[in-house]
C-alpha atoms as a PDB file:
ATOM      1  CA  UNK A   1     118.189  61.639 108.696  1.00  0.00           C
ATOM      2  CA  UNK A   2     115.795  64.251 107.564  1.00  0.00           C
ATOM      3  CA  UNK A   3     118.301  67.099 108.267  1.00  0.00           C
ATOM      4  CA  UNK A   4     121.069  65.175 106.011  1.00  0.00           C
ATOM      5  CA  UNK A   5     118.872  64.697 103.179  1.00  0.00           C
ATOM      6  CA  UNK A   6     117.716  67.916 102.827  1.00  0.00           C
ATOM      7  CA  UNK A   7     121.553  69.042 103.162  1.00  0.00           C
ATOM      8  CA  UNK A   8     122.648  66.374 100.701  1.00  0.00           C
ATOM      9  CA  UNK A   9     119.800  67.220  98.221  1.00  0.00           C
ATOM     10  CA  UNK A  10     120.670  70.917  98.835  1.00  0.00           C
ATOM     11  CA  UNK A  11     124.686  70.339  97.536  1.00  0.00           C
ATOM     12  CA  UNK A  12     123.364  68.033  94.511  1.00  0.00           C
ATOM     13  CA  UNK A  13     120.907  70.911  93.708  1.00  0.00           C
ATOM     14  CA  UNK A  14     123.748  73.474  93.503  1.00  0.00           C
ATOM     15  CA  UNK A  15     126.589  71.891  92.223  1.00  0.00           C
ATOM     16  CA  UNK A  16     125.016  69.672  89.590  1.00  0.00           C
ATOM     17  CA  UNK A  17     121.515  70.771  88.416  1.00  0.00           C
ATOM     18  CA  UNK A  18     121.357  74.524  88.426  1.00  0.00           C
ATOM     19  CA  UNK A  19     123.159  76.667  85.420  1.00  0.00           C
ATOM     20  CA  UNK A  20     124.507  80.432  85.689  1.00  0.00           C
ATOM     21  CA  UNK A  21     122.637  81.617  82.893  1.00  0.00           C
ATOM     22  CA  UNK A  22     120.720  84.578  83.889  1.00  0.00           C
ATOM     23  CA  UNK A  23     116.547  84.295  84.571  1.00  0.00           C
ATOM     24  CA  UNK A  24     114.615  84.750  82.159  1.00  0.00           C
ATOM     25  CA  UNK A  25     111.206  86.419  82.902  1.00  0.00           C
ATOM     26  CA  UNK A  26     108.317  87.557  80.413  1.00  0.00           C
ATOM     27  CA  UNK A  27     107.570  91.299  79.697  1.00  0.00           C
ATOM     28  CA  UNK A  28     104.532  90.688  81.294  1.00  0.00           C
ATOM     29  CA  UNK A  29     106.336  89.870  84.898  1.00  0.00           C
ATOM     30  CA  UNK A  30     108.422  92.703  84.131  1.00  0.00           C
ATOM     31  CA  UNK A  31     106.096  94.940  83.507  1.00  0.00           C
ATOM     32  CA  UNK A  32     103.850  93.714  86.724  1.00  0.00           C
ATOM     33  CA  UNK A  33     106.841  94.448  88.927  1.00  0.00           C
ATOM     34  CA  UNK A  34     107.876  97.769  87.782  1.00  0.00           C
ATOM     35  CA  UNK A  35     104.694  98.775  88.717  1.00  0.00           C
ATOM     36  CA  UNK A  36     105.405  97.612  91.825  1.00  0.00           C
ATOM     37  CA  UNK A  37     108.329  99.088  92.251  1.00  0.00           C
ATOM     38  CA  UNK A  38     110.506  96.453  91.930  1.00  0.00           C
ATOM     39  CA  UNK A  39     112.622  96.160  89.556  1.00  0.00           C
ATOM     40  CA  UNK A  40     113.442  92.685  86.968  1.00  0.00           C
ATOM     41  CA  UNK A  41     115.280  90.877  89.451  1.00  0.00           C
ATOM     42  CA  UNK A  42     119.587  90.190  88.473  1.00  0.00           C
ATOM     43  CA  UNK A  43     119.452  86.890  90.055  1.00  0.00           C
ATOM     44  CA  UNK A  44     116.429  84.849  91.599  1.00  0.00           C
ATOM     45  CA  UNK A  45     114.681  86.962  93.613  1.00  0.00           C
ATOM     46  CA  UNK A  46     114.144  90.936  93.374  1.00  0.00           C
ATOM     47  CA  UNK A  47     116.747  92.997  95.775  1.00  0.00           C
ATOM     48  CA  UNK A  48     114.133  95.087  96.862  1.00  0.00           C
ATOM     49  CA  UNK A  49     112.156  92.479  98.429  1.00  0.00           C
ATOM     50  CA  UNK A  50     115.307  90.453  99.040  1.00  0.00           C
ATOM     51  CA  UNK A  51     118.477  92.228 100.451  1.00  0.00           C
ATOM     52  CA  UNK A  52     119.962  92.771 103.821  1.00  0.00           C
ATOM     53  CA  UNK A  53     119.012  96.111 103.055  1.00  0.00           C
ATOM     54  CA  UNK A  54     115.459  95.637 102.810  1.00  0.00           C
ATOM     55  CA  UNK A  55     115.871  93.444 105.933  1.00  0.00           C
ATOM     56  CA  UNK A  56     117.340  96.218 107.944  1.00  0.00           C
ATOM     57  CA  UNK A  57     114.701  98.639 106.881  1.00  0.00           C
ATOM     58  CA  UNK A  58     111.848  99.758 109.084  1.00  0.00           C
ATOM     59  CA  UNK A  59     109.367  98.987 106.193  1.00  0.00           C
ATOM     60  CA  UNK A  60     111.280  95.619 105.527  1.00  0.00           C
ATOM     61  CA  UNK A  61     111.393  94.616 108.697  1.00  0.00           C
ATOM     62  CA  UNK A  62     107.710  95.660 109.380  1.00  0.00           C
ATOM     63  CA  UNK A  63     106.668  93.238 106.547  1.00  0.00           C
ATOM     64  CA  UNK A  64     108.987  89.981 107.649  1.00  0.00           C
ATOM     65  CA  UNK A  65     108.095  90.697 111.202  1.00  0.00           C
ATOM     66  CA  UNK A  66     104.074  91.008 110.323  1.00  0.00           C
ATOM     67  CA  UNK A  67     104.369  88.455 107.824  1.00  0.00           C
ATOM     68  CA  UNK A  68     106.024  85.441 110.037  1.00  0.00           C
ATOM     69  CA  UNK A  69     103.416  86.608 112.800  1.00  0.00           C
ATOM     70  CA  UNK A  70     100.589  86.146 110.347  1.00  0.00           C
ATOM     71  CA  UNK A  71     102.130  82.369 108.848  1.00  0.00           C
ATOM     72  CA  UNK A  72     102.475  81.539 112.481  1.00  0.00           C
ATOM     73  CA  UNK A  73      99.088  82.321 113.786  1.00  0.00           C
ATOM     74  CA  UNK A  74      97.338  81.256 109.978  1.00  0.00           C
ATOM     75  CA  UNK A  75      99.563  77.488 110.883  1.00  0.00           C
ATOM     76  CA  UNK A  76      98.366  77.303 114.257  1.00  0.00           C
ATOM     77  CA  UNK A  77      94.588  78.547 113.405  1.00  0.00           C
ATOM     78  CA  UNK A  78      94.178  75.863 110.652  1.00  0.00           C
ATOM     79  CA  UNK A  79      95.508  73.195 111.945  1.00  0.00           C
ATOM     80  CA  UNK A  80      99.144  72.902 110.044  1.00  0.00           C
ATOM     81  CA  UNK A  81     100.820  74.612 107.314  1.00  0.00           C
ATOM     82  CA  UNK A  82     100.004  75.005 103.379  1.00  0.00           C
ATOM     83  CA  UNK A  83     102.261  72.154 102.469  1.00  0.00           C
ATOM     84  CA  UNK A  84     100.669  69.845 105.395  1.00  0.00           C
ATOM     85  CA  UNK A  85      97.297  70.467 104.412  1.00  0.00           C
ATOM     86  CA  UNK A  86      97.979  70.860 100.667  1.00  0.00           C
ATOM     87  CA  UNK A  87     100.252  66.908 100.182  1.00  0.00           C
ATOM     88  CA  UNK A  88      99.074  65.163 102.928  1.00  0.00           C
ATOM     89  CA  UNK A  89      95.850  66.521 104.048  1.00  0.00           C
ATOM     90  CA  UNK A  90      94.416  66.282 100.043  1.00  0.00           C
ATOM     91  CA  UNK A  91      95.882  63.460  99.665  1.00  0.00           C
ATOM     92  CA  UNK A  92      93.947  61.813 102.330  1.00  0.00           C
ATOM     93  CA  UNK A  93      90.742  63.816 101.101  1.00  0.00           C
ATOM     94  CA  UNK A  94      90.203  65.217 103.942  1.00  0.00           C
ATOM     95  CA  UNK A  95      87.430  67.969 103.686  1.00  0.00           C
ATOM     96  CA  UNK A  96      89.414  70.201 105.862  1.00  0.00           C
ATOM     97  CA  UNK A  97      92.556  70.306 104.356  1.00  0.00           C
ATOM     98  CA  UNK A  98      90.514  71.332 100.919  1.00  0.00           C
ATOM     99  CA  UNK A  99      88.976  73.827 102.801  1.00  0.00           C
ATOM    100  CA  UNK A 100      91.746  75.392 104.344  1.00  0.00           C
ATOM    101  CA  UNK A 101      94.217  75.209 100.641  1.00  0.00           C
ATOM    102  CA  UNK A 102      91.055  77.119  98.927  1.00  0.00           C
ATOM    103  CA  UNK A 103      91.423  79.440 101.815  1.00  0.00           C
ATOM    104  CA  UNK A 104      95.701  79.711 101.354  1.00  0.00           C
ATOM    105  CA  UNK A 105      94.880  80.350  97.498  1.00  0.00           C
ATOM    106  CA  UNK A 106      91.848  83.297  98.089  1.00  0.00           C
ATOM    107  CA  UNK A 107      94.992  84.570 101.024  1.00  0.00           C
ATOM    108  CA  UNK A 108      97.882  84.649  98.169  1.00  0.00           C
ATOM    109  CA  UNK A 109      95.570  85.747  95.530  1.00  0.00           C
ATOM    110  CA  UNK A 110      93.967  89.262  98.020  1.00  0.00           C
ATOM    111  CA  UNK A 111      97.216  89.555  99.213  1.00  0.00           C
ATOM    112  CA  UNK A 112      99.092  89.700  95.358  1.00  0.00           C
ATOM    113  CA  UNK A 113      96.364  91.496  93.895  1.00  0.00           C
ATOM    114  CA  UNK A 114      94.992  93.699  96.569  1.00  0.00           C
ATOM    115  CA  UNK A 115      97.345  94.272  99.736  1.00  0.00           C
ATOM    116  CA  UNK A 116     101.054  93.902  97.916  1.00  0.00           C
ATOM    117  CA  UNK A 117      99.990  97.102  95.657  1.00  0.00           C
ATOM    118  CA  UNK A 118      99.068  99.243  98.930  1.00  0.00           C
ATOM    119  CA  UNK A 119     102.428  98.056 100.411  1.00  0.00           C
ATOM    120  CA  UNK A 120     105.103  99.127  97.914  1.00  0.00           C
END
């Protein structure tokens, strides 16, 4: 039932609440990306980061390959994933689950601010 859902919630998202008008970011965003070196992105998400050509690269397929070994062994070492801990485990105050979404924000936050700029 789960599986349907999301595939029924999927079509409705497409066909009846998104628009073609193009994404609008700030100059700020911009700005922060082309020094990056990543340019504004035409549709959702930037080419460089997301394209079968970036896929197929040695550097691109260094950082999905290093990346999905790091979210598995970061789900496994804390006991379930950001969403997990973040809905169900805060919900529930659980002390670890606080812990452990203070710990996913300090991750995104080095990782956007420190290791993303050493990468590209």
């Amino acid at each position: 039932m789960f599986l349907v859902g999301a595939i029924i919630g999927g079509f409705i998202a497409k066909e009846f609440l998104s628009t073609d008008a193009p994404l609008i970011l700030s100059k700020a965003t911009v700005s922060d990306l082309s020094e990056l070196g990543i340019g504004a992105p035409k549709g959702i998400q930037p080419e460089e980061l997301f394209s079968w050509d970036a896929v197929f690269s040695i550097k691109g397929f260094a950082i999905l390959a290093f990346g999905g070994l790091m979210v598995g062994f970061g789900s496994r070492y804390a006991g379930g994933c950001t969403s997990g801990h973040a809905i169900s485990g805060l919900s529930d105050l659980q002390m670890p689950s606080l812990i452990a979404v203070v710990g996913f924000f300090i991750g995104g936050l080095a990782m956007t601010h420190f290791i993303m700029p050493l990468i590209f």
